[in-house]
PDB file of N, CA and C in Angstrom:
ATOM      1  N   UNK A   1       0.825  -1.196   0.000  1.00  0.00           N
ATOM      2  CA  UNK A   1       0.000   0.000   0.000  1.00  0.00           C
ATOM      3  C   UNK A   1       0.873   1.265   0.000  1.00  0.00           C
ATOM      4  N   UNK A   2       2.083   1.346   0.779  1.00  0.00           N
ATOM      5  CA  UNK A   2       2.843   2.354   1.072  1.00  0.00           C
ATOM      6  C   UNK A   2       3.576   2.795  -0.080  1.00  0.00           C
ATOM      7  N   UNK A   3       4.004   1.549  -1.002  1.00  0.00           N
ATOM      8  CA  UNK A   3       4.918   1.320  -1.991  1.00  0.00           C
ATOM      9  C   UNK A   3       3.684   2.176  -3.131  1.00  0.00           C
ATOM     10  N   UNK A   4       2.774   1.888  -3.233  1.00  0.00           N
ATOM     11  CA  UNK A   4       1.852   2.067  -4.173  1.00  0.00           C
ATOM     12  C   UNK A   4       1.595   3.693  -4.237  1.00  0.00           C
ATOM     13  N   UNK A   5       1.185   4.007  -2.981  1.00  0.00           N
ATOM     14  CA  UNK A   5       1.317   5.391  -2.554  1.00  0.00           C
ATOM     15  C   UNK A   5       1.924   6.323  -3.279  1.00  0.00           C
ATOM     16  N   UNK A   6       3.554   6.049  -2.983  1.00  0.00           N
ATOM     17  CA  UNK A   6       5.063   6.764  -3.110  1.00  0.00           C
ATOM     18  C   UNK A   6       4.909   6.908  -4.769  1.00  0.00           C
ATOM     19  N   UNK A   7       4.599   5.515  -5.352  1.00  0.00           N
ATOM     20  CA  UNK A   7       4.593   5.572  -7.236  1.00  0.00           C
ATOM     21  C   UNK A   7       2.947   6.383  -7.436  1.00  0.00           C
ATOM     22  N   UNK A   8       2.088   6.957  -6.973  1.00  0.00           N
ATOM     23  CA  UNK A   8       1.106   7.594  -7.223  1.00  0.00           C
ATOM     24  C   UNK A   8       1.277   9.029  -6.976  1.00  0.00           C
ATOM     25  N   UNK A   9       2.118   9.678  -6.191  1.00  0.00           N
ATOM     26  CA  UNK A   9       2.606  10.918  -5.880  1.00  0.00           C
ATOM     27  C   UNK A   9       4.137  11.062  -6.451  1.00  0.00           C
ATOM     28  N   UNK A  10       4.830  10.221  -6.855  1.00  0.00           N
ATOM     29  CA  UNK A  10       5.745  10.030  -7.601  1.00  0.00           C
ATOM     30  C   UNK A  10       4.753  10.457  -9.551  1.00  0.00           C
ATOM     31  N   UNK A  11       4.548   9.927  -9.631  1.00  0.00           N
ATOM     32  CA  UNK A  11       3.304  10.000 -11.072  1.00  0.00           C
ATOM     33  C   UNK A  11       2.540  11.556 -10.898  1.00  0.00           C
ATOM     34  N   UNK A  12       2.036  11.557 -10.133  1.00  0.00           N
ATOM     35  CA  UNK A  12       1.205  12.633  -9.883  1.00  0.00           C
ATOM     36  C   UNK A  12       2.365  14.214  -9.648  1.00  0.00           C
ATOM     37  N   UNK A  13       3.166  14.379  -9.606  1.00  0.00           N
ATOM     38  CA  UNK A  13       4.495  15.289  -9.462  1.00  0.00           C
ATOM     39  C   UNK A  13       4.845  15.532 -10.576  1.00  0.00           C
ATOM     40  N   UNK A  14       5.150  14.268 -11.410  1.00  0.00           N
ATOM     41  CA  UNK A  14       5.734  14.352 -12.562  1.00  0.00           C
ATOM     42  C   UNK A  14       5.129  14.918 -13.716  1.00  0.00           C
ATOM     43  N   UNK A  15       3.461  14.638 -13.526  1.00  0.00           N
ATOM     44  CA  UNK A  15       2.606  15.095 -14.430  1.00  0.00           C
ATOM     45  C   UNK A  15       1.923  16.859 -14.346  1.00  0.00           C
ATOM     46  N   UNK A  16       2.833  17.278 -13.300  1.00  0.00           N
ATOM     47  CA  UNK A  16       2.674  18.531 -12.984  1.00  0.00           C
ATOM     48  C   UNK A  16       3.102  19.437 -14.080  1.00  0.00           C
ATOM     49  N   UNK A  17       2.724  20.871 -14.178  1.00  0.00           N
ATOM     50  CA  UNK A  17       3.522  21.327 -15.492  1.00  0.00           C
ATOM     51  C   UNK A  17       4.597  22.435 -14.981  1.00  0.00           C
ATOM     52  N   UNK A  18       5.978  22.544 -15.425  1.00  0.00           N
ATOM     53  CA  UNK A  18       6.803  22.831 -15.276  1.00  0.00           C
ATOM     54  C   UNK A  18       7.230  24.621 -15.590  1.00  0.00           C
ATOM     55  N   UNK A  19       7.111  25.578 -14.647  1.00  0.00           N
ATOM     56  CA  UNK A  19       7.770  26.979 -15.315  1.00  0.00           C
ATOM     57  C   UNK A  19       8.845  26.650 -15.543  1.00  0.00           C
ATOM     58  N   UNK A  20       9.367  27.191 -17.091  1.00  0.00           N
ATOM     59  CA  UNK A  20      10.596  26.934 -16.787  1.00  0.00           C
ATOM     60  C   UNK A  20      11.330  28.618 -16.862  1.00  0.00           C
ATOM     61  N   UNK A  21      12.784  28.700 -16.648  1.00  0.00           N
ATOM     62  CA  UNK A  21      12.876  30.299 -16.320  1.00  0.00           C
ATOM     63  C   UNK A  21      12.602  30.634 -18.010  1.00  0.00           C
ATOM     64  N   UNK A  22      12.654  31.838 -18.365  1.00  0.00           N
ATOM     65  CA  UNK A  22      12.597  32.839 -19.666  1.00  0.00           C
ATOM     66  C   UNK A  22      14.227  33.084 -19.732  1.00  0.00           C
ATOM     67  N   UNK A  23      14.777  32.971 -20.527  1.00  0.00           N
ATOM     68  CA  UNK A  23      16.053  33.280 -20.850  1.00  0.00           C
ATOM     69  C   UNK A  23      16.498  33.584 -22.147  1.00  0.00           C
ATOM     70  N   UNK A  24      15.365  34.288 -23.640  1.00  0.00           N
ATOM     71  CA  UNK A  24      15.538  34.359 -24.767  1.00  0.00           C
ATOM     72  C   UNK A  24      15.261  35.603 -24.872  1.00  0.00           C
ATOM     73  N   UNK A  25      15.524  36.610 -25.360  1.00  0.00           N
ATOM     74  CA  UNK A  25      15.375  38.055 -25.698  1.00  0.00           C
ATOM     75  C   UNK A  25      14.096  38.075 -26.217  1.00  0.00           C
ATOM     76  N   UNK A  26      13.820  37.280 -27.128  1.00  0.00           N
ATOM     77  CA  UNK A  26      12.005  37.630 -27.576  1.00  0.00           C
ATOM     78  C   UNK A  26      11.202  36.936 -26.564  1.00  0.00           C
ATOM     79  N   UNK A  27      11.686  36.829 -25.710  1.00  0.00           N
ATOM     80  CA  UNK A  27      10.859  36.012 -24.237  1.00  0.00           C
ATOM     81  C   UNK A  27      10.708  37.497 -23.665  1.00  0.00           C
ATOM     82  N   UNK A  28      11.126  38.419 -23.062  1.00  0.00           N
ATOM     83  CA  UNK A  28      11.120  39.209 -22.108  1.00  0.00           C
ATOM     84  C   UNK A  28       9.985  40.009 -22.332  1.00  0.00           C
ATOM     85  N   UNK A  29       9.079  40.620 -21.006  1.00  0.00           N
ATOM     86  CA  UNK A  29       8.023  41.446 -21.669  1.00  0.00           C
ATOM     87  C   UNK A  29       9.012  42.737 -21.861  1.00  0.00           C
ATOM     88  N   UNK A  30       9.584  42.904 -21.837  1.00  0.00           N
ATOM     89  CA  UNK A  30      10.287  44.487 -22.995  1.00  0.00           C
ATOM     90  C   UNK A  30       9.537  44.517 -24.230  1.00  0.00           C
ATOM     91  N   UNK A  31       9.599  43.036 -24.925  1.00  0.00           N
ATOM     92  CA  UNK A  31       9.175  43.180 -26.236  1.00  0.00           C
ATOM     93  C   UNK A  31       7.673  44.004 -26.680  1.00  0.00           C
ATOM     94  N   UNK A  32       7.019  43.792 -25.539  1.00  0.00           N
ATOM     95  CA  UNK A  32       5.564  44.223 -25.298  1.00  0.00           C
ATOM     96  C   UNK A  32       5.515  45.814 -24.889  1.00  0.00           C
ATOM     97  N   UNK A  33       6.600  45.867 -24.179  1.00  0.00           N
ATOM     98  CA  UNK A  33       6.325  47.409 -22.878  1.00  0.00           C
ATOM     99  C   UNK A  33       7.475  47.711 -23.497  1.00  0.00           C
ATOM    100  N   UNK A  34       8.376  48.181 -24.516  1.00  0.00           N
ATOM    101  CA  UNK A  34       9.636  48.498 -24.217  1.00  0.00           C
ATOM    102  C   UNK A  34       9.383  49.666 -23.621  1.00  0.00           C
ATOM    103  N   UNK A  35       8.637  50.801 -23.039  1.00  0.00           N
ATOM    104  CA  UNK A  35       8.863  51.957 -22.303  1.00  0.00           C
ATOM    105  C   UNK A  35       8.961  51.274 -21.079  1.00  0.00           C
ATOM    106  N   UNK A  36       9.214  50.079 -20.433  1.00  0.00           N
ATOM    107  CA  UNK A  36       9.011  49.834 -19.137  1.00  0.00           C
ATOM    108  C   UNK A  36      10.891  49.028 -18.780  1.00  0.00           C
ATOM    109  N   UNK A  37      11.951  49.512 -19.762  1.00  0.00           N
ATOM    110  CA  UNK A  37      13.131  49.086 -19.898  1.00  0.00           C
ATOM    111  C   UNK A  37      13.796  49.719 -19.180  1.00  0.00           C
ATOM    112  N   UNK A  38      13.702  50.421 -17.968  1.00  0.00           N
ATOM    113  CA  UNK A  38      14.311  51.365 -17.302  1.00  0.00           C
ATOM    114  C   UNK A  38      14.849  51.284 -16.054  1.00  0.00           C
ATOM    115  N   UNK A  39      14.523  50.011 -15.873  1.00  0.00           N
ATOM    116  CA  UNK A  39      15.084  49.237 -14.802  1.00  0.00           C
ATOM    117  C   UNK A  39      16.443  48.415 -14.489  1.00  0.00           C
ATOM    118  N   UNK A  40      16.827  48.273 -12.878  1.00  0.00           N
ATOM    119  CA  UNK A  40      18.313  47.335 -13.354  1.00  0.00           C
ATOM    120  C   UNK A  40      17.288  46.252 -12.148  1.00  0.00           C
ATOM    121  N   UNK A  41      16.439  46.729 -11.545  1.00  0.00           N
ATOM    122  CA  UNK A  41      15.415  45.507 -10.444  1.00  0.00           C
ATOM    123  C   UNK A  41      15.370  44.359 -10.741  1.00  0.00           C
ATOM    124  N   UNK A  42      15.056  43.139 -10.749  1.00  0.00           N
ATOM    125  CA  UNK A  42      14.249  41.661 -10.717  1.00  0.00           C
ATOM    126  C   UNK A  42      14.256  41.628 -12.157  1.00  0.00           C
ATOM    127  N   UNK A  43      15.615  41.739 -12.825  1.00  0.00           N
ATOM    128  CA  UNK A  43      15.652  41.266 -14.124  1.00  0.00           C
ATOM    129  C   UNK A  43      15.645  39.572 -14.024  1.00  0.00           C
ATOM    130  N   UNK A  44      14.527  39.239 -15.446  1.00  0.00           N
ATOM    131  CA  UNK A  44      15.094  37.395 -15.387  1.00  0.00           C
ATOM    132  C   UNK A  44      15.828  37.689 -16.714  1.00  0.00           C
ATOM    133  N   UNK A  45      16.549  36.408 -17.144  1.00  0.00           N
ATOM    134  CA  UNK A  45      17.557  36.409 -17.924  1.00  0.00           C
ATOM    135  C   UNK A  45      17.104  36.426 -19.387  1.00  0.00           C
ATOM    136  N   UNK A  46      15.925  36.550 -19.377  1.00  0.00           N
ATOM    137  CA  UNK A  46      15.260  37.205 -20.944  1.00  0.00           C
ATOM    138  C   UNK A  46      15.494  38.550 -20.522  1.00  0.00           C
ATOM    139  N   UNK A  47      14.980  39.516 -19.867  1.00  0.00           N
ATOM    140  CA  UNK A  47      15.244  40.881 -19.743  1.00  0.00           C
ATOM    141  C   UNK A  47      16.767  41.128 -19.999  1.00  0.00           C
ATOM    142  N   UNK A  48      17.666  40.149 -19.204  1.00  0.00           N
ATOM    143  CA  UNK A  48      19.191  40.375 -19.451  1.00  0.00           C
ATOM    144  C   UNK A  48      19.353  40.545 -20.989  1.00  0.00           C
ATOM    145  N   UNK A  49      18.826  39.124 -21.901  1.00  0.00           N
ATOM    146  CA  UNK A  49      19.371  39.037 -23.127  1.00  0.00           C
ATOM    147  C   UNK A  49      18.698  40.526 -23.879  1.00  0.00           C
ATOM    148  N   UNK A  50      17.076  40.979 -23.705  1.00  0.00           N
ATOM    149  CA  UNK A  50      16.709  41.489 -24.329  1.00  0.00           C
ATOM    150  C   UNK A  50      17.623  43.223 -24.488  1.00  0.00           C
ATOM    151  N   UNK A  51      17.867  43.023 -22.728  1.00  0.00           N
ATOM    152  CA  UNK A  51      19.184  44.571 -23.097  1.00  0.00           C
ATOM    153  C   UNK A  51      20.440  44.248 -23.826  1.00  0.00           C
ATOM    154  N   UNK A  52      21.102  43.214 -23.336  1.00  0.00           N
ATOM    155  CA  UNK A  52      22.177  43.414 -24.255  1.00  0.00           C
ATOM    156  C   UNK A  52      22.254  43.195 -25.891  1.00  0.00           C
ATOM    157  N   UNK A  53      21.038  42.618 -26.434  1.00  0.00           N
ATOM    158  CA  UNK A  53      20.506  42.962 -27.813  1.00  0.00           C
ATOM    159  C   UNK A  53      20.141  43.835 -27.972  1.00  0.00           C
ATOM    160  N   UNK A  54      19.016  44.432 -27.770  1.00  0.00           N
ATOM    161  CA  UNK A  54      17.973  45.831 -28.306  1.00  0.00           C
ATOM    162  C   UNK A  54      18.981  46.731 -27.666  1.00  0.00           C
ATOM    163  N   UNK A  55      19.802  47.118 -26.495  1.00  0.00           N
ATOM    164  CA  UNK A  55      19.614  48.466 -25.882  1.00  0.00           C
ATOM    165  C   UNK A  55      21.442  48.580 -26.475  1.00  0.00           C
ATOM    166  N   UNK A  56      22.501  47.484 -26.183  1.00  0.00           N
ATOM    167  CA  UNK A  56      23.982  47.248 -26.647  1.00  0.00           C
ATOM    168  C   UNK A  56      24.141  46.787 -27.561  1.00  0.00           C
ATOM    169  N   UNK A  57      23.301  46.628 -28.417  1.00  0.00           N
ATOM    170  CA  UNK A  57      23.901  45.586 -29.700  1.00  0.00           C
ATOM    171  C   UNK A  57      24.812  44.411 -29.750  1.00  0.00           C
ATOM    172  N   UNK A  58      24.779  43.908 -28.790  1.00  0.00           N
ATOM    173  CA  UNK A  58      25.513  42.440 -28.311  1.00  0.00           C
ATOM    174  C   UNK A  58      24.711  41.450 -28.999  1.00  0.00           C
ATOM    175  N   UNK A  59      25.608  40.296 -29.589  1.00  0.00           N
ATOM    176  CA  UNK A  59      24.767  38.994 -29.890  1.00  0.00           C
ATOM    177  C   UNK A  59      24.287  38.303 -29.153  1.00  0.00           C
ATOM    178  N   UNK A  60      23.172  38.644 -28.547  1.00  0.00           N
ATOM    179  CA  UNK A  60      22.971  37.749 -27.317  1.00  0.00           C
ATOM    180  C   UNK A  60      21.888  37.366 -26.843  1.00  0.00           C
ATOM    181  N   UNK A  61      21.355  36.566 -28.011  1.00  0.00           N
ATOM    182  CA  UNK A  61      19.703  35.923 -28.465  1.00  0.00           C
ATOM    183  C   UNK A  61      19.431  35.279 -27.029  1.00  0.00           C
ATOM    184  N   UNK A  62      20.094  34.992 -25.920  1.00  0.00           N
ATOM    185  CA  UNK A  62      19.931  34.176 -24.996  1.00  0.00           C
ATOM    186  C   UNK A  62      20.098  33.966 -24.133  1.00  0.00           C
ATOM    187  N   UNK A  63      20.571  33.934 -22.746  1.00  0.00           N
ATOM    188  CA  UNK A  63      21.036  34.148 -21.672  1.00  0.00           C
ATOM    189  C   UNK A  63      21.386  32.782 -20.968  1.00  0.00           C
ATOM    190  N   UNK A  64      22.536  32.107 -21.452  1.00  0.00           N
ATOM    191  CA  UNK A  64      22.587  30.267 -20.496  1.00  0.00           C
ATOM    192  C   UNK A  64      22.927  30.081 -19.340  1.00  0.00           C
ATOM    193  N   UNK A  65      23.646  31.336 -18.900  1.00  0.00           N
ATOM    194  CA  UNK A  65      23.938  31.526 -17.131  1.00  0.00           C
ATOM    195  C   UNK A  65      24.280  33.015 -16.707  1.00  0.00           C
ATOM    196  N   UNK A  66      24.307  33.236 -15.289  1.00  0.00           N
ATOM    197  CA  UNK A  66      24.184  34.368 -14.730  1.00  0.00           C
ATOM    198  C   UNK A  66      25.146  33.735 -13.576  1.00  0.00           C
ATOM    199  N   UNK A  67      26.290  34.722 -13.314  1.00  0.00           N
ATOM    200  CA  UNK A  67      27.345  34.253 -12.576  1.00  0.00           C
ATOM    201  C   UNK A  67      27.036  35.774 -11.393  1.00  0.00           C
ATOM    202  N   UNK A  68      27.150  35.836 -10.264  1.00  0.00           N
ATOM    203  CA  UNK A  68      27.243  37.243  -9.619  1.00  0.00           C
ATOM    204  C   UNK A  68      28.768  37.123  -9.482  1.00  0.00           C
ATOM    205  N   UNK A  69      29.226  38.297  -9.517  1.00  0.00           N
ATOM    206  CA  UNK A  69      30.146  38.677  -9.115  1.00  0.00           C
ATOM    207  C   UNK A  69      30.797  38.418  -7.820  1.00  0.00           C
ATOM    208  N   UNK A  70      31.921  38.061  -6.710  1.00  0.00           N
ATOM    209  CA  UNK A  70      31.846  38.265  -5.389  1.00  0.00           C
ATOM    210  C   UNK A  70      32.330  39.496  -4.882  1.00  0.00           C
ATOM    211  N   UNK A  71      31.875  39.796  -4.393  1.00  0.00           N
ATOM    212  CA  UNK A  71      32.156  40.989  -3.415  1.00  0.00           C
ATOM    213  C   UNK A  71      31.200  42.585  -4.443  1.00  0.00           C
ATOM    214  N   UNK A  72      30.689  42.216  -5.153  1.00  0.00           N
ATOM    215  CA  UNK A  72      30.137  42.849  -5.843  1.00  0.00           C
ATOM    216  C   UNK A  72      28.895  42.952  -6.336  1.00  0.00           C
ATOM    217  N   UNK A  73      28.012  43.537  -6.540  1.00  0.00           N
ATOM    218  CA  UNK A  73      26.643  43.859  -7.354  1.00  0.00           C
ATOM    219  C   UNK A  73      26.534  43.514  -8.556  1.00  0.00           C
ATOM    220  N   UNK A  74      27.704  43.466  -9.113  1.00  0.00           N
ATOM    221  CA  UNK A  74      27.941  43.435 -10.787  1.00  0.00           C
ATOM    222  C   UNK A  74      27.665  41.961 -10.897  1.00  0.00           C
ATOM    223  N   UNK A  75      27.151  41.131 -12.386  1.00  0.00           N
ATOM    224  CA  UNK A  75      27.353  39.701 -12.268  1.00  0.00           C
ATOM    225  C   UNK A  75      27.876  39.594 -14.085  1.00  0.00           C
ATOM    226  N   UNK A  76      28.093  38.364 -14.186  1.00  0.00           N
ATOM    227  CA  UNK A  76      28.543  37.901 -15.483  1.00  0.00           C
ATOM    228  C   UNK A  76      27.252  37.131 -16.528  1.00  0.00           C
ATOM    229  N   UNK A  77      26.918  37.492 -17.353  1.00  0.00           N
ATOM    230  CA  UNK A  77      26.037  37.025 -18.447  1.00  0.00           C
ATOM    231  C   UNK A  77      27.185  35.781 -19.389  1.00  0.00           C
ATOM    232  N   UNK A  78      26.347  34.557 -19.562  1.00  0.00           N
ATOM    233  CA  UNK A  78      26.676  34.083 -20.250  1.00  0.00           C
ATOM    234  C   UNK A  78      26.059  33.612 -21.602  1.00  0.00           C
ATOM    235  N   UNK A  79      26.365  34.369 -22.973  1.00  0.00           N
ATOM    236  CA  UNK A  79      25.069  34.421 -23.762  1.00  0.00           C
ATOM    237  C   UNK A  79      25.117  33.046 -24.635  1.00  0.00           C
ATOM    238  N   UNK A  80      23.872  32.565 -25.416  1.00  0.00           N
ATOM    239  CA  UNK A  80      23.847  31.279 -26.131  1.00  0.00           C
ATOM    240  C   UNK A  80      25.213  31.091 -27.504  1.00  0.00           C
ATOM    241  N   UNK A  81      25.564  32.606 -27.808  1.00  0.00           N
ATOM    242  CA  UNK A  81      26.841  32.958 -28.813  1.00  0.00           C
ATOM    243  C   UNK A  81      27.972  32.301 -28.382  1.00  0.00           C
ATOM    244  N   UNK A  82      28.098  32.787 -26.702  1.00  0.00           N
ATOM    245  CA  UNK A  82      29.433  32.105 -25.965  1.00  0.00           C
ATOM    246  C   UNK A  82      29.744  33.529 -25.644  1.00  0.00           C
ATOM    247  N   UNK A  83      29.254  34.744 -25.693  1.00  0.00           N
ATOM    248  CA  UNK A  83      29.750  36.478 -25.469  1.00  0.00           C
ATOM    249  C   UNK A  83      29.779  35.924 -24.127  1.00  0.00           C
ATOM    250  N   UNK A  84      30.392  36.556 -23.273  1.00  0.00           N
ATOM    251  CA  UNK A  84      30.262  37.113 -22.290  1.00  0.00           C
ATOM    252  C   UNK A  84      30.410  38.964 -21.812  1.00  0.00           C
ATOM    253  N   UNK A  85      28.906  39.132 -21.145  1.00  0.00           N
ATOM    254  CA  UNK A  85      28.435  40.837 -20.668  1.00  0.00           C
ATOM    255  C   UNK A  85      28.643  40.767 -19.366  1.00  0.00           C
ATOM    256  N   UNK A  86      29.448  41.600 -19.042  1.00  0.00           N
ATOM    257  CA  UNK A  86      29.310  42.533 -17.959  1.00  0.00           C
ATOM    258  C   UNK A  86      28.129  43.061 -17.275  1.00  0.00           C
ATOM    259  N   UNK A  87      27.439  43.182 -16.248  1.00  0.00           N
ATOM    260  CA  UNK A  87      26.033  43.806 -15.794  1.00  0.00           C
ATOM    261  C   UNK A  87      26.455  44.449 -14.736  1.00  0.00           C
ATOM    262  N   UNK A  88      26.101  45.780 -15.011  1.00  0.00           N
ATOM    263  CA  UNK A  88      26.384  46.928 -14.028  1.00  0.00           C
ATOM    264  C   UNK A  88      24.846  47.801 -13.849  1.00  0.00           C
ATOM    265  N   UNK A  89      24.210  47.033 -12.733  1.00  0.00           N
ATOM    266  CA  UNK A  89      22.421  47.453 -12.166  1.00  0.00           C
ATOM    267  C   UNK A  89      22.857  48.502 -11.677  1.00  0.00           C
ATOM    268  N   UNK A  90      22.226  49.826 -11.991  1.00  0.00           N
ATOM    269  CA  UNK A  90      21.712  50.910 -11.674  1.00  0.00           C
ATOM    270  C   UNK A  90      20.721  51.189 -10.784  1.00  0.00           C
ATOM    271  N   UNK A  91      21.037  51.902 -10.187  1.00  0.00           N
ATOM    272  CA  UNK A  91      19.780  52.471  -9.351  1.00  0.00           C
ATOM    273  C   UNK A  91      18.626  53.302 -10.160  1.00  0.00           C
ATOM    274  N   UNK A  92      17.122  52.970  -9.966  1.00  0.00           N
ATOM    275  CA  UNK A  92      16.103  53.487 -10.989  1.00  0.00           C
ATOM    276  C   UNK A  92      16.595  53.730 -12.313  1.00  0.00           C
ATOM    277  N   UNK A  93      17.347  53.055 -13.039  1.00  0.00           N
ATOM    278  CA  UNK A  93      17.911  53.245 -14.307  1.00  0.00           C
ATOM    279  C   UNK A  93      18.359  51.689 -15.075  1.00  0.00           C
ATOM    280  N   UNK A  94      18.267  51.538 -16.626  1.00  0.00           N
ATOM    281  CA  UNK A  94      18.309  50.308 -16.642  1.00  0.00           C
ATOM    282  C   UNK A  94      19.891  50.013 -16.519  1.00  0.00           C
ATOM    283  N   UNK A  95      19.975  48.486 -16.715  1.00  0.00           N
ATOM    284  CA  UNK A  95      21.536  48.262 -16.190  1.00  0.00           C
ATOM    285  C   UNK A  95      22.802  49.160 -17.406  1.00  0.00           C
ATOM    286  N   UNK A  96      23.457  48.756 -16.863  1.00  0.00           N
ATOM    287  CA  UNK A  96      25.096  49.619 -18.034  1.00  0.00           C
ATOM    288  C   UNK A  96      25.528  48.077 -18.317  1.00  0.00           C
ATOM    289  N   UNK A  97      26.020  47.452 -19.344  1.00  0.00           N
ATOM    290  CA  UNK A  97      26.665  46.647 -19.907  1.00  0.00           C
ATOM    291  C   UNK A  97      27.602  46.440 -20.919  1.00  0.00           C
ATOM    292  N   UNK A  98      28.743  45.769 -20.397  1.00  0.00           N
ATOM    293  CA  UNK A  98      30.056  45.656 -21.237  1.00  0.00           C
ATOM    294  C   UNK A  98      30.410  44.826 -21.754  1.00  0.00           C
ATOM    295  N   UNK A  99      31.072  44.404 -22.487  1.00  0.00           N
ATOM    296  CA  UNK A  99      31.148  42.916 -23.369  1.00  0.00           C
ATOM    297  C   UNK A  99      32.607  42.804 -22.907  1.00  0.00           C
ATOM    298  N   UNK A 100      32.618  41.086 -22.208  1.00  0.00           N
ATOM    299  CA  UNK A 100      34.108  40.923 -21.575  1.00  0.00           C
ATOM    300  C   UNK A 100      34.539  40.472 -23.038  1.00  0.00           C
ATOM    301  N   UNK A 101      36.140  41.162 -22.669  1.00  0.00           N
ATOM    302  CA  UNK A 101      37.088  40.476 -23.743  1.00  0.00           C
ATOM    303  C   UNK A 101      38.247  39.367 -22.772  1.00  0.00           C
ATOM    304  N   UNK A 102      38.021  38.359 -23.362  1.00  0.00           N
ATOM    305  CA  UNK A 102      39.182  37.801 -22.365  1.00  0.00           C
ATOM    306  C   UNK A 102      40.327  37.508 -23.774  1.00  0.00           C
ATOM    307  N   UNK A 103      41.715  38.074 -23.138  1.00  0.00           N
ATOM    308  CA  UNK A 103      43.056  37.980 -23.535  1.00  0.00           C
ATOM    309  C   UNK A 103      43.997  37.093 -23.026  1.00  0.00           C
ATOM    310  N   UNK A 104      44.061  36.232 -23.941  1.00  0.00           N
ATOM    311  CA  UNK A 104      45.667  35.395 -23.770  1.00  0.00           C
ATOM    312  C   UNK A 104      46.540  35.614 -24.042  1.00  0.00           C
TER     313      UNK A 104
END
């Protein structure tokens, strides 16, 4: 009975439906509101991609990770290209972003 249980809430979990995060530039509501781009607040990583496309001209259809910085506010974008942006959140203003160059 117990066993039976565990595989019925096991089943029943699985058949749940899944958010998954937004992380594509034509995902972000910018695309809808762009007057509402003025923010560096509770960006998800579609808002990330959608600034460093529309607002920097960065290739960066996508957003595959978000690194924070330590000791810092700033974090690292990692875009679906392989770019890596800089994110520098502003206060009431949208973020500032830089495109890392890494040198060997």
């Amino acid at each position: 009975m117990r066993k039976d249980f565990a595989v019925l809430l096991l089943a029943s979990a699985l058949s749940l439906p899944v958010h998954a995060e937004l992380t594509r530039a034509d995902q972000s509501i910018y695309n809808a509101q762009p007057n509402k781009a003025n923010t560096s607040q509770n960006l998800s990583k579609a808002d990330l991609a959608w600034h460093a496309t529309k607002t920097f001209g960065f290739d960066c259809p996508e957003v595959v990770k978000q690194k924070p910085m330590l000791g810092s506010h700033h974090s690292i974008i990692t875009c679906s290209t392989g770019a890596q942006v800089k994110v520098h959140p502003l206060l009431d203003r949208r973020p500032v972003m830089t495109l890392v160059v890494s040198s060997f």
